[in-house]
C-alpha atoms as a PDB file:
ATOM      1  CA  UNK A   1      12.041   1.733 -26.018  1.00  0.00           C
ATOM      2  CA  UNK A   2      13.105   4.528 -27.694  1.00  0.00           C
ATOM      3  CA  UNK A   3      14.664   7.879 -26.392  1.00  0.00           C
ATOM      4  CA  UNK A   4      11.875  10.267 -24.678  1.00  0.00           C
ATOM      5  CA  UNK A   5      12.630  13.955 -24.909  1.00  0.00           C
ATOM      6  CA  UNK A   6       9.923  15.872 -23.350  1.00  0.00           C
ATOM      7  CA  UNK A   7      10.389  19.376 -24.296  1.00  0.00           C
ATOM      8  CA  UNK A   8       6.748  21.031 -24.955  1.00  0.00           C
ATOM      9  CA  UNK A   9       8.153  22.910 -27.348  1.00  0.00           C
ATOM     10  CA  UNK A  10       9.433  20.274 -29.785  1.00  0.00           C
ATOM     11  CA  UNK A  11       6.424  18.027 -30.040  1.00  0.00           C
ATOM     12  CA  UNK A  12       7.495  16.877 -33.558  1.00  0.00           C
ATOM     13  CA  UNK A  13      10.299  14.723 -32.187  1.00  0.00           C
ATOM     14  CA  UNK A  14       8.796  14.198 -28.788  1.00  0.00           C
ATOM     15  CA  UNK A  15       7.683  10.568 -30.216  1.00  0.00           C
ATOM     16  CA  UNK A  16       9.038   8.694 -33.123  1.00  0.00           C
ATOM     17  CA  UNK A  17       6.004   9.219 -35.849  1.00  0.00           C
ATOM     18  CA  UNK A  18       6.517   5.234 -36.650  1.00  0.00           C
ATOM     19  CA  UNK A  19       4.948   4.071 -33.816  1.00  0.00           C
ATOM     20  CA  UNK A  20       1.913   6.673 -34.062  1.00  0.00           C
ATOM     21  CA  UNK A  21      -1.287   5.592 -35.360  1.00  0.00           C
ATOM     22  CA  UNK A  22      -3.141   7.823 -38.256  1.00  0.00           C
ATOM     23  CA  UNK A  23      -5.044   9.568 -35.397  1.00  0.00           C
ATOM     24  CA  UNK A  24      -3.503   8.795 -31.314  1.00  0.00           C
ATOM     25  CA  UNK A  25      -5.585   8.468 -28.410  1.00  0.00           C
ATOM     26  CA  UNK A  26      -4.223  10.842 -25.956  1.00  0.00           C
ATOM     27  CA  UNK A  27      -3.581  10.307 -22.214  1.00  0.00           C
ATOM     28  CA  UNK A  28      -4.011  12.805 -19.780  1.00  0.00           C
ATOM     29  CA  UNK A  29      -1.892  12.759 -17.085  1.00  0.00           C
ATOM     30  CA  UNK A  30      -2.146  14.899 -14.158  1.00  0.00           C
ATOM     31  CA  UNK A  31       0.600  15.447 -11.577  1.00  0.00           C
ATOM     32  CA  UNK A  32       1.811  14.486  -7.928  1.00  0.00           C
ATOM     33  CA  UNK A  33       3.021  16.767  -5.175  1.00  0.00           C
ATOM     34  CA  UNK A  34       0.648  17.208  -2.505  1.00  0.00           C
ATOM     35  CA  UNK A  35      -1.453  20.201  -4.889  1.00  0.00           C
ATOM     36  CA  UNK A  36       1.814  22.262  -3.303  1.00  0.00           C
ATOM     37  CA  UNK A  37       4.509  21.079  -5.276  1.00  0.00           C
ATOM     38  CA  UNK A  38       6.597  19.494  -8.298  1.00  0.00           C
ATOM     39  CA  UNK A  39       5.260  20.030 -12.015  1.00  0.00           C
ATOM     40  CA  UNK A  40       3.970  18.277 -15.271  1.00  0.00           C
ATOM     41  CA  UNK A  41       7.983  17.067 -16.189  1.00  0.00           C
ATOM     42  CA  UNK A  42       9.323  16.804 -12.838  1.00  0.00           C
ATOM     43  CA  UNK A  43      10.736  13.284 -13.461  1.00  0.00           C
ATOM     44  CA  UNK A  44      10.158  11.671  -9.752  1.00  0.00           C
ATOM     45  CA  UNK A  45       6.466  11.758 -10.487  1.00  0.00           C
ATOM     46  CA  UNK A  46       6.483  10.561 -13.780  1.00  0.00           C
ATOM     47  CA  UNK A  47       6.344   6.960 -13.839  1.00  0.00           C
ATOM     48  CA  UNK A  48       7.938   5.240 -16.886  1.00  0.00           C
ATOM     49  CA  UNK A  49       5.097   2.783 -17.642  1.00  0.00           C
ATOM     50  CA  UNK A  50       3.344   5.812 -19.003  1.00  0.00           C
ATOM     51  CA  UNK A  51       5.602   6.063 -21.915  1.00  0.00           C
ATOM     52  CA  UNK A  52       5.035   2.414 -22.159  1.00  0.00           C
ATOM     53  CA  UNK A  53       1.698   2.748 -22.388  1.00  0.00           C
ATOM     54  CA  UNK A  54       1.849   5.673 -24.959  1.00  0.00           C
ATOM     55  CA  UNK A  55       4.655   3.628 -27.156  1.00  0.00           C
ATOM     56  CA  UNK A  56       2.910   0.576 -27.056  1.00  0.00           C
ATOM     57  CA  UNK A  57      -0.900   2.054 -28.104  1.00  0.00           C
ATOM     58  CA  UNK A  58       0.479   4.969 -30.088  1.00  0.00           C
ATOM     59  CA  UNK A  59      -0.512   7.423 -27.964  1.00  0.00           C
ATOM     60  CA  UNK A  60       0.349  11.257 -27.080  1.00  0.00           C
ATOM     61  CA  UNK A  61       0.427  11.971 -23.884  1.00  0.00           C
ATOM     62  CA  UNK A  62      -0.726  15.463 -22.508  1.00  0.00           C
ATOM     63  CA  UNK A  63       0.090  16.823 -19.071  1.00  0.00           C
ATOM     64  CA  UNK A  64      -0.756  20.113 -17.911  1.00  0.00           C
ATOM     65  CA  UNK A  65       0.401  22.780 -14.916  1.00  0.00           C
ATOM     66  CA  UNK A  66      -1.990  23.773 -12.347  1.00  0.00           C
ATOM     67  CA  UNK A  67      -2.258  26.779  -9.942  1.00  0.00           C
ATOM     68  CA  UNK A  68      -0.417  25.042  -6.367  1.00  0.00           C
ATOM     69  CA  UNK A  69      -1.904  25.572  -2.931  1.00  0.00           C
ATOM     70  CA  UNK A  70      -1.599  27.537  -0.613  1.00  0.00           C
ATOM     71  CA  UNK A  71      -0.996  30.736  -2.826  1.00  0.00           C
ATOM     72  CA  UNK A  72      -4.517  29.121  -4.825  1.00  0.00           C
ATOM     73  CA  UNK A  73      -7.625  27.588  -3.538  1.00  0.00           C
ATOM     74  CA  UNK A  74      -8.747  24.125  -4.840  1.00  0.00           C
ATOM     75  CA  UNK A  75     -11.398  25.786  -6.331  1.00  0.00           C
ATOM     76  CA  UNK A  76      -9.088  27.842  -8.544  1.00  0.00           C
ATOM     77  CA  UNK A  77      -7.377  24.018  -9.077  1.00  0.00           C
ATOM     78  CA  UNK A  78     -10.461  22.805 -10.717  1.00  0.00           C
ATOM     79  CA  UNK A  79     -10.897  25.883 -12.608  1.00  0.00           C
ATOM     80  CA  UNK A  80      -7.489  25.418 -14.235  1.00  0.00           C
ATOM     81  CA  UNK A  81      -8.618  21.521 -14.452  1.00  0.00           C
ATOM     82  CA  UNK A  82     -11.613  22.603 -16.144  1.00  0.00           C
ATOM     83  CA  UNK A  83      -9.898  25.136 -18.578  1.00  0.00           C
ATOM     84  CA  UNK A  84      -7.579  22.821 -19.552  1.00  0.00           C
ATOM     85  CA  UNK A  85      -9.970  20.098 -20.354  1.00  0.00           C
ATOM     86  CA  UNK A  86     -12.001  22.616 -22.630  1.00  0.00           C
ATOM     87  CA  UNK A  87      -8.797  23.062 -24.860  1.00  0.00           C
ATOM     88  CA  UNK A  88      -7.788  19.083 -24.759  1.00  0.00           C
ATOM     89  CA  UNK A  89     -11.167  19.074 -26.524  1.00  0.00           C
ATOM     90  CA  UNK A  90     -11.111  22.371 -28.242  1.00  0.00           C
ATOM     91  CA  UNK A  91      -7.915  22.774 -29.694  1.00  0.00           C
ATOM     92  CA  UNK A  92      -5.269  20.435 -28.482  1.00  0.00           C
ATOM     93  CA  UNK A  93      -5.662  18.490 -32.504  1.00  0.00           C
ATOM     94  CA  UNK A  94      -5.346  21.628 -34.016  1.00  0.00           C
ATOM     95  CA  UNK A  95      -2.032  22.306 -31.695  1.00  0.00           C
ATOM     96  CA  UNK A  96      -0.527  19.090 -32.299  1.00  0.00           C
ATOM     97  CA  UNK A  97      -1.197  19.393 -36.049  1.00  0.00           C
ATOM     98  CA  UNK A  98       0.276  22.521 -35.352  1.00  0.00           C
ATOM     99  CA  UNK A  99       3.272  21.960 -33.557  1.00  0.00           C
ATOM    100  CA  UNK A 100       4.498  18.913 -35.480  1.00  0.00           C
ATOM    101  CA  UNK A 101       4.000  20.134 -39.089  1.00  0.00           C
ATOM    102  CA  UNK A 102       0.935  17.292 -39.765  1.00  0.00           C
ATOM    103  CA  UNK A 103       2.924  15.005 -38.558  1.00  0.00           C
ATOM    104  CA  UNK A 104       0.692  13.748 -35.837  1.00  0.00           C
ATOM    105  CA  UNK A 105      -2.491  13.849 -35.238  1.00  0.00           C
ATOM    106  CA  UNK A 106      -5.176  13.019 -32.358  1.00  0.00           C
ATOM    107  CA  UNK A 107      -8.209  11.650 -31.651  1.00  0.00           C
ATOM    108  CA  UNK A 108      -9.577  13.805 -28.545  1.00  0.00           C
ATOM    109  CA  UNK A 109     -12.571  11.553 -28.635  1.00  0.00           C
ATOM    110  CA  UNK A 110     -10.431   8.470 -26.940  1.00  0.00           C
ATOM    111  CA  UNK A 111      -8.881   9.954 -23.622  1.00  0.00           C
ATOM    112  CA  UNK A 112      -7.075   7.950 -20.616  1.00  0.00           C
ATOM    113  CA  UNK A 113      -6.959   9.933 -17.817  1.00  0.00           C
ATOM    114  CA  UNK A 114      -4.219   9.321 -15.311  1.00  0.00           C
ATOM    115  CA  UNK A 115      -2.361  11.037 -12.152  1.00  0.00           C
ATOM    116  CA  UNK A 116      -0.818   9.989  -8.800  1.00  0.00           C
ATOM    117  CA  UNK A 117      -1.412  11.472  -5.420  1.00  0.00           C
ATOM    118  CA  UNK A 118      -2.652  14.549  -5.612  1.00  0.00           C
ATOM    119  CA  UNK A 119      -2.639  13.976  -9.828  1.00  0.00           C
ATOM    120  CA  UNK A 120      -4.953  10.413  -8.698  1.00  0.00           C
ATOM    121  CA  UNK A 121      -7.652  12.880  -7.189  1.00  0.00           C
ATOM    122  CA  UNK A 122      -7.647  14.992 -10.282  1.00  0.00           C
ATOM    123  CA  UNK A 123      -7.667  12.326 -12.162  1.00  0.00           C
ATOM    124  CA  UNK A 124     -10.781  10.482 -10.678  1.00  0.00           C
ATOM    125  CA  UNK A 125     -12.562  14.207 -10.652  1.00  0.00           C
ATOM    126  CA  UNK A 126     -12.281  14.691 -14.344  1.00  0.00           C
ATOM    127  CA  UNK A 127     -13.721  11.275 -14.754  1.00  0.00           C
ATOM    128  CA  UNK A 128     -16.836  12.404 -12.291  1.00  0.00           C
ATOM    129  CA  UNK A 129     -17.098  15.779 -13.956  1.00  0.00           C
ATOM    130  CA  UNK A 130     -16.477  14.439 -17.755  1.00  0.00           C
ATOM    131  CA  UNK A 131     -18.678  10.843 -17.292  1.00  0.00           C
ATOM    132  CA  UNK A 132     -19.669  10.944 -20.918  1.00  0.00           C
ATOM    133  CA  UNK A 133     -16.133  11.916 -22.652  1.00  0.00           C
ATOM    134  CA  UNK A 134     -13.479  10.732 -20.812  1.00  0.00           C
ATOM    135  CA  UNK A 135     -12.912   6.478 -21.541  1.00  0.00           C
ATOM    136  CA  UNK A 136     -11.987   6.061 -18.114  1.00  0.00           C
ATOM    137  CA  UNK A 137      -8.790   6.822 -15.105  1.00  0.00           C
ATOM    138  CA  UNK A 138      -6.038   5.073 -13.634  1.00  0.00           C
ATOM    139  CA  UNK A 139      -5.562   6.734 -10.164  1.00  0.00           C
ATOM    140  CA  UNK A 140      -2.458   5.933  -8.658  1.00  0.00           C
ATOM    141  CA  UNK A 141      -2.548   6.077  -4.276  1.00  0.00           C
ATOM    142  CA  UNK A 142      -4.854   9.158  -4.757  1.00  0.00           C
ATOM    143  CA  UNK A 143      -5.946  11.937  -2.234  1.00  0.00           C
ATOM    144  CA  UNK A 144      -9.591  10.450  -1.763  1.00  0.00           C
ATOM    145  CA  UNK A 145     -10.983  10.867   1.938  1.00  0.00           C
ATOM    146  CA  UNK A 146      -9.888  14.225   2.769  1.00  0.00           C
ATOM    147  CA  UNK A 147     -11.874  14.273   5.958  1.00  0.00           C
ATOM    148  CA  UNK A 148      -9.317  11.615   7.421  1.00  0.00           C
ATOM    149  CA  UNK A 149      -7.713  12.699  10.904  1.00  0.00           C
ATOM    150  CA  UNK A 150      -4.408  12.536   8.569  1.00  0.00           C
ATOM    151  CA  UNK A 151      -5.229  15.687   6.733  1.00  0.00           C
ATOM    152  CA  UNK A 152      -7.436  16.943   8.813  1.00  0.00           C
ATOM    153  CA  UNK A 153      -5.141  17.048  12.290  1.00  0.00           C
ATOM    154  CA  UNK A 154      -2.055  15.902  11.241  1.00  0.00           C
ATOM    155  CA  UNK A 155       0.619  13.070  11.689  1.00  0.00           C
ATOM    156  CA  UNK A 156       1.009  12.884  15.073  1.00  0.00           C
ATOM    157  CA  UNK A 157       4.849  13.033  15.186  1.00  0.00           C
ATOM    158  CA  UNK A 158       4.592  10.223  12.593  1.00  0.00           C
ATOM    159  CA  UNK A 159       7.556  10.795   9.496  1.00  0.00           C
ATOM    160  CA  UNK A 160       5.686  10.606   6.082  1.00  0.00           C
ATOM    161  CA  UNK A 161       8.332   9.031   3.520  1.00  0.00           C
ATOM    162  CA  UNK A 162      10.885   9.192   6.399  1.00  0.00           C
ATOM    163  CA  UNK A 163      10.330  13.145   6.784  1.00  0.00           C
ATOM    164  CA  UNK A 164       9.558  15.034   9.089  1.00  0.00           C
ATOM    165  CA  UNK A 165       7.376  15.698  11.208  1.00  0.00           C
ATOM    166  CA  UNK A 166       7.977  19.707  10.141  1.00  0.00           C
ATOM    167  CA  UNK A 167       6.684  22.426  12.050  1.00  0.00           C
ATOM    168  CA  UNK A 168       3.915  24.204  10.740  1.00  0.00           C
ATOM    169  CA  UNK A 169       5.608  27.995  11.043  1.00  0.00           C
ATOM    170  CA  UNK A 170       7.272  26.739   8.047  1.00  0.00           C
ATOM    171  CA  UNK A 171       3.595  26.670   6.275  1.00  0.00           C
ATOM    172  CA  UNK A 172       2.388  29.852   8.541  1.00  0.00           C
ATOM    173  CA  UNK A 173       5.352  31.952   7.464  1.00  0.00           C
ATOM    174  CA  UNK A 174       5.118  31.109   3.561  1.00  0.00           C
ATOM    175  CA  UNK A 175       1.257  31.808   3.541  1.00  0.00           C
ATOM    176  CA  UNK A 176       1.842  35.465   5.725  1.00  0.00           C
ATOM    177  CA  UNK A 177       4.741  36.251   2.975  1.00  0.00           C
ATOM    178  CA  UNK A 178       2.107  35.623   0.030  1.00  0.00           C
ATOM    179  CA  UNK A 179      -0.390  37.515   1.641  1.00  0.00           C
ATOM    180  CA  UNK A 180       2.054  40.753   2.308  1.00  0.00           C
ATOM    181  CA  UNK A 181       3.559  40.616  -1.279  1.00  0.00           C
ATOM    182  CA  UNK A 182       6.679  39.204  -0.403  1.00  0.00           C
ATOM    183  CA  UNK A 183       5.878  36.292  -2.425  1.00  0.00           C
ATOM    184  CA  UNK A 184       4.310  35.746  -5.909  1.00  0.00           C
ATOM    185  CA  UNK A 185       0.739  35.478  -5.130  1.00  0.00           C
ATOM    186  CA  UNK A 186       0.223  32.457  -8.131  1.00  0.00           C
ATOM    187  CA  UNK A 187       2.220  29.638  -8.509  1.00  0.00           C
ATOM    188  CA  UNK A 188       1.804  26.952 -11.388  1.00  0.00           C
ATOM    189  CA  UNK A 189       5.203  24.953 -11.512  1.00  0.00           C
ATOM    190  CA  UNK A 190       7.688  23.646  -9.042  1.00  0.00           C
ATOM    191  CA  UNK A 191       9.955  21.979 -11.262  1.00  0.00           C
ATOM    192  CA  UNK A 192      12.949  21.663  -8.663  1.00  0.00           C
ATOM    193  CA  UNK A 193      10.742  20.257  -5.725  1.00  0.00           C
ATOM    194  CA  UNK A 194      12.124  22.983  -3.744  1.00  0.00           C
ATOM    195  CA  UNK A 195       8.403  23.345  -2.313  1.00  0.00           C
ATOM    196  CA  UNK A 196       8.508  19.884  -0.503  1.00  0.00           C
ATOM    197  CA  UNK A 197       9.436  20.883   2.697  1.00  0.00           C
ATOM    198  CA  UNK A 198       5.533  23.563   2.688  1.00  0.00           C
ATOM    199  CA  UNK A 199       3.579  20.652   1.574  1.00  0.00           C
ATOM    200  CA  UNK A 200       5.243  18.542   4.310  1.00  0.00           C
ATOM    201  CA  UNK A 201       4.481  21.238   6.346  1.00  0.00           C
ATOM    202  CA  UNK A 202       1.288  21.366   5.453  1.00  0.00           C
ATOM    203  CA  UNK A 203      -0.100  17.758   5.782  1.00  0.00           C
ATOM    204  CA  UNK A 204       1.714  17.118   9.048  1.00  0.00           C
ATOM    205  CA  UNK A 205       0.123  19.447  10.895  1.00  0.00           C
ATOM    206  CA  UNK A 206      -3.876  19.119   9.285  1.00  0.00           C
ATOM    207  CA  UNK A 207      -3.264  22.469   7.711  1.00  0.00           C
ATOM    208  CA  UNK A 208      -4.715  20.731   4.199  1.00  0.00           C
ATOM    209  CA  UNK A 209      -7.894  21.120   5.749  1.00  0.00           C
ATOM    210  CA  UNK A 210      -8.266  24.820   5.024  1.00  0.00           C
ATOM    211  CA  UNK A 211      -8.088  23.612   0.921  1.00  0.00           C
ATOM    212  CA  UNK A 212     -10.947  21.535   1.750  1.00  0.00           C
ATOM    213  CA  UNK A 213     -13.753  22.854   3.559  1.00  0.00           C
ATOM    214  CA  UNK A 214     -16.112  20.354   4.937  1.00  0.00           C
ATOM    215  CA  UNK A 215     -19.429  22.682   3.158  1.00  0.00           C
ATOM    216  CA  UNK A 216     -17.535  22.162  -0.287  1.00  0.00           C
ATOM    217  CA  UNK A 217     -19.317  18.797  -1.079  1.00  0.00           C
ATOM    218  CA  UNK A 218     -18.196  19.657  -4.905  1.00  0.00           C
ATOM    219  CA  UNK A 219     -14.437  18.813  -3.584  1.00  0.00           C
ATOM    220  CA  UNK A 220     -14.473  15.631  -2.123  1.00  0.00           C
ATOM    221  CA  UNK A 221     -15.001  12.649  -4.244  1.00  0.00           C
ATOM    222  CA  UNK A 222     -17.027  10.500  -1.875  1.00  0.00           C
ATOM    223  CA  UNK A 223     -19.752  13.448  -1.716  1.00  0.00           C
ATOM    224  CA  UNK A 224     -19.771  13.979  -5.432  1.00  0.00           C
ATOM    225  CA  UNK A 225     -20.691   9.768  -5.689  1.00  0.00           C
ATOM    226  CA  UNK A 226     -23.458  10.148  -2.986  1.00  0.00           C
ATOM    227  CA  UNK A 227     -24.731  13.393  -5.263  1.00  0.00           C
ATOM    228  CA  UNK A 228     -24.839  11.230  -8.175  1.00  0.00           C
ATOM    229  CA  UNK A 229     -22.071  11.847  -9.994  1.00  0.00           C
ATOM    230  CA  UNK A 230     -20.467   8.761 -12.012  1.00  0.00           C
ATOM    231  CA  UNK A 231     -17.462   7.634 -13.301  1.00  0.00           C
ATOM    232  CA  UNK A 232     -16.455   6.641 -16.830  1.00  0.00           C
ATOM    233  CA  UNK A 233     -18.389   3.793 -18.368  1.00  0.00           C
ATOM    234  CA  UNK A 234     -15.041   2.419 -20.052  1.00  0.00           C
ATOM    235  CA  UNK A 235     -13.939   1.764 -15.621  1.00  0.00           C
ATOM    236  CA  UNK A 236     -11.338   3.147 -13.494  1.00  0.00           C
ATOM    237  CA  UNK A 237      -8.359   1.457 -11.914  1.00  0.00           C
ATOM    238  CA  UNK A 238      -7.489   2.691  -8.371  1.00  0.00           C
ATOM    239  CA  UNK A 239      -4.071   1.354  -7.091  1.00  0.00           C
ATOM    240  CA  UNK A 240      -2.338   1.880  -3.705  1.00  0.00           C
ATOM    241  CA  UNK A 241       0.603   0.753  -1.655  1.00  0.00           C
ATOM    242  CA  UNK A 242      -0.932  -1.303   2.016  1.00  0.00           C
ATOM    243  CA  UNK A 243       2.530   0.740   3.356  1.00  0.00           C
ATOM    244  CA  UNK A 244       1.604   4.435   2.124  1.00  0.00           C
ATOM    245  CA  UNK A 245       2.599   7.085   4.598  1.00  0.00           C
ATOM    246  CA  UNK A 246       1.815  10.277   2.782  1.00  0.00           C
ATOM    247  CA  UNK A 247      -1.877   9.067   1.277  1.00  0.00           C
ATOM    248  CA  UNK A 248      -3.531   6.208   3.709  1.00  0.00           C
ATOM    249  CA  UNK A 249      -4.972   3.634   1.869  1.00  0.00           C
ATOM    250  CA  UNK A 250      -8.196   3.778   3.606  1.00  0.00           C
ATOM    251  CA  UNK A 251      -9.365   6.552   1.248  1.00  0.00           C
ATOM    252  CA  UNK A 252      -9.580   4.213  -2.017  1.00  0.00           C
ATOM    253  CA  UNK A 253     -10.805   1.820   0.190  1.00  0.00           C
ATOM    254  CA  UNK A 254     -13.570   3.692   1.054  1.00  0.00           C
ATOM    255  CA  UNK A 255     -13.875   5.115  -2.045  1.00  0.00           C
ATOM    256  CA  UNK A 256     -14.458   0.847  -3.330  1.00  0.00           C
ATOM    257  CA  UNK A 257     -16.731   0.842  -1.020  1.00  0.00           C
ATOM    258  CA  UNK A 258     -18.871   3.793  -1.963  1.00  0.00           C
ATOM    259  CA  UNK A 259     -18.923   3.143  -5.999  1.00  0.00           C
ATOM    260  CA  UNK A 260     -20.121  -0.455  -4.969  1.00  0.00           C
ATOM    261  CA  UNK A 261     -23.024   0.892  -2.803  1.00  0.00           C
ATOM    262  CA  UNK A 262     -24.136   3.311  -5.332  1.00  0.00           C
ATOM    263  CA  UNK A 263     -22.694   2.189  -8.983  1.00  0.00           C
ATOM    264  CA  UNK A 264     -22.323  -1.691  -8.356  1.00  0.00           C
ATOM    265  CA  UNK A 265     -21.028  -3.013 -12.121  1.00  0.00           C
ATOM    266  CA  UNK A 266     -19.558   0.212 -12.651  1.00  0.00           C
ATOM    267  CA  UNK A 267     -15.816  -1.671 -13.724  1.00  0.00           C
ATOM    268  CA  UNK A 268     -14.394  -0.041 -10.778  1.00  0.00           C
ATOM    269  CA  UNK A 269     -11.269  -1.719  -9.721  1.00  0.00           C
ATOM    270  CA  UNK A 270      -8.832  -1.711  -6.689  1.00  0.00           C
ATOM    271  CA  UNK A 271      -5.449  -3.164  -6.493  1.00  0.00           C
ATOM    272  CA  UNK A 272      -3.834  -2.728  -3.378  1.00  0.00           C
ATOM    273  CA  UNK A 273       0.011  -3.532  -3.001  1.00  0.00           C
ATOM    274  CA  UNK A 274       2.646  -3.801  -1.024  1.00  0.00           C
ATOM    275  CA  UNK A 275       4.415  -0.827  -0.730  1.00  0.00           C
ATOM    276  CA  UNK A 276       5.114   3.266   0.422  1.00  0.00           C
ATOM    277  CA  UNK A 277       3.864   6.064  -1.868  1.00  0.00           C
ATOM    278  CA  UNK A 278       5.105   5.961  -5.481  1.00  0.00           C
ATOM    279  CA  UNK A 279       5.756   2.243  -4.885  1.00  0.00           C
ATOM    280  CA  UNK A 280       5.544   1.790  -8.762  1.00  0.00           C
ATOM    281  CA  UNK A 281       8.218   4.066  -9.960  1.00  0.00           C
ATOM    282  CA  UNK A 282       9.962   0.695 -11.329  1.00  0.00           C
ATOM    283  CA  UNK A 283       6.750  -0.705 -12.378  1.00  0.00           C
ATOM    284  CA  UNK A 284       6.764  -2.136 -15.489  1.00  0.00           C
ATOM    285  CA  UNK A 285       3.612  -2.050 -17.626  1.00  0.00           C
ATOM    286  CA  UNK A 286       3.857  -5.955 -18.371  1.00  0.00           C
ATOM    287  CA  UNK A 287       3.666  -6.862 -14.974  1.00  0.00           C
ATOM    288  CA  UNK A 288       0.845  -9.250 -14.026  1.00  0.00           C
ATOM    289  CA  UNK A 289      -1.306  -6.702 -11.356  1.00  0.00           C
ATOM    290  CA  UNK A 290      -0.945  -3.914 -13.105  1.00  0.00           C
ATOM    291  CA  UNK A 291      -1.231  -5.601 -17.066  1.00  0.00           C
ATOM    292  CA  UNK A 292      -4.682  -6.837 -15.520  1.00  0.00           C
ATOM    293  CA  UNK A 293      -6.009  -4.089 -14.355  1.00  0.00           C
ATOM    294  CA  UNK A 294      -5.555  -2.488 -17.262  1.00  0.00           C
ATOM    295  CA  UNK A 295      -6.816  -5.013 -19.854  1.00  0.00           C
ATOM    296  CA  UNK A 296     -10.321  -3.528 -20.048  1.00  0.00           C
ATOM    297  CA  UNK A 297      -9.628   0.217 -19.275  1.00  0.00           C
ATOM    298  CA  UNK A 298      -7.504   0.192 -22.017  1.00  0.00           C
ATOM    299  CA  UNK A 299      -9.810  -2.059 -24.301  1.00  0.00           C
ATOM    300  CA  UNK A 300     -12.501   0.923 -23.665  1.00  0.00           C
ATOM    301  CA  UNK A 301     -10.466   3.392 -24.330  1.00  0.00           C
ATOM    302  CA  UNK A 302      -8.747   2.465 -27.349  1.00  0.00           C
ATOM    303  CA  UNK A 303     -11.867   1.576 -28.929  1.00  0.00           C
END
């Protein structure tokens, strides 16, 4: 595999040009971190069978920032979401023509969409909101029921990846800071993780469900399927650790469960392994659970 460098502003060498198609199919990836923290390059989140994926199908892959909670609403989240999927199809070929001197070019009409955690829920709402343009998702332990007694009251002195529990002043005091000016009032990048200890915070006291009002059916995944809203004819491919403390695997359970009862055939699948959260940072894209759940998404997409 050859040497990744990931700097934005170098796309030209980003990818050796050799192993590009005449036009690449792009895959979206959206990032982990609770919507509070981390970025688009913060290299814990980043699994390595992406660039895997991209080297072995030719691919670019494309990874935005997003406004972070609690200084933004998840409403403002899917605006950014939304904004950022208007320019992938807008003017993300013209960019990357652009940027890399004709070098490389795109094909914006063949998208993968992919994210972990809070980057799996993203993921699986661009494929709801997007059903006729994006080819399909890979979700990886996603935020799915967000009306589970983990997000909505907390962890009940449970650790969550061997943290915690935190108090939640450490949430109360950030969000009174933002809201007297002590603090920058948007936030789009975390690059350092240095915000892990307020998402903590957070989700292990049920603060998470102020980001998600219950009336907001537009938010929560499950509603959005019962509203008639479908994913990607080309499938989706929903994995999750059995062992996950941070996500519980009951959401993409449920979530199975739903696009069965209303979109039976839909080439939804669920692989559920053993495993905490982020169990497939070592993953390797050759290996058997994860090559077969693939085979098809990728089939669809690349077509």
């Amino acid at each position: 595999m050859p040497d990744i460098n990931l700097d934005p502003n170098d796309l030209s060498r980003a990818w050796p040009t050799s192993s590009l198609p005449v036009s690449a199919p792009v895959i979206l990836r959206y990032h982990g971190g609770g919507f509070v923290c981390a970025s688009n390059l913060f290299p814990g989140f980043f699994q390595p069978w992406h660039f895997e994926l991209a080297e072995r199908h030719g691919a670019v892959i494309v990874t935005p920032n997003f406004r972070l909670v609690p200084e933004a609403g998840m409403d403002d989240v899917l605006a950014d979401v939304e904004d950022h999927w208007a320019w992938v199809r807008s003017e993300l070929a013209g960019f990357v023509d652009r940027e890399t001197n004709g070098r490389v070019s795109v094909d914006v009409e063949r998208v993968l969409v992919t994210g972990d955690s809070a980057g799996g829920y993203l993921s699986l709402m661009t494929g709801l909101m997007h059903t006729d343009e994006v080819r399909g998702c890979v979700a990886a332990y996603p935020v799915i029921d967000l009306k589970h007694p983990h997000f909505t009251e907390g962890i009940g002195g449970k650790p969550t990846l061997g943290v915690g529990p935190l108090p939640a002043a450490i949430a109360e005091e950030h969000i009174r800071k933002v809201r007297e000016g002590e603090l920058p009032g948007i936030v789009s990048a975390d690059p350092k993780f240095e915000r892990a200890g307020l998402m903590f915070s957070l989700t292990h006291n049920g603060l998470s469900k102020n980001l998600f009002p219950a009336e907001k059916r537009h938010l929560f995944p499950l509603e959005l399927l019962e509203d008639g809203a479908r994913f990607p004819r080309g499938g989706v491919l929903v994995f999750h650790g059995r062992d996950d403390t941070v996500v519980p695997v009951e959401g993409s359970v449920k979530l199975e469960e739903k696009v069965a009862e209303v979109d039976p055939g839909s080439g939804f699948r669920l692989c559920l392994r053993p495993g905490e959260h982020g169990f497939d940072h070592d993953t390797k894209l050759d290996e058997d659970w994860l090559a077969g759940g693939l085979e098809k998404l990728v089939e669809a997409w690349l077509r």
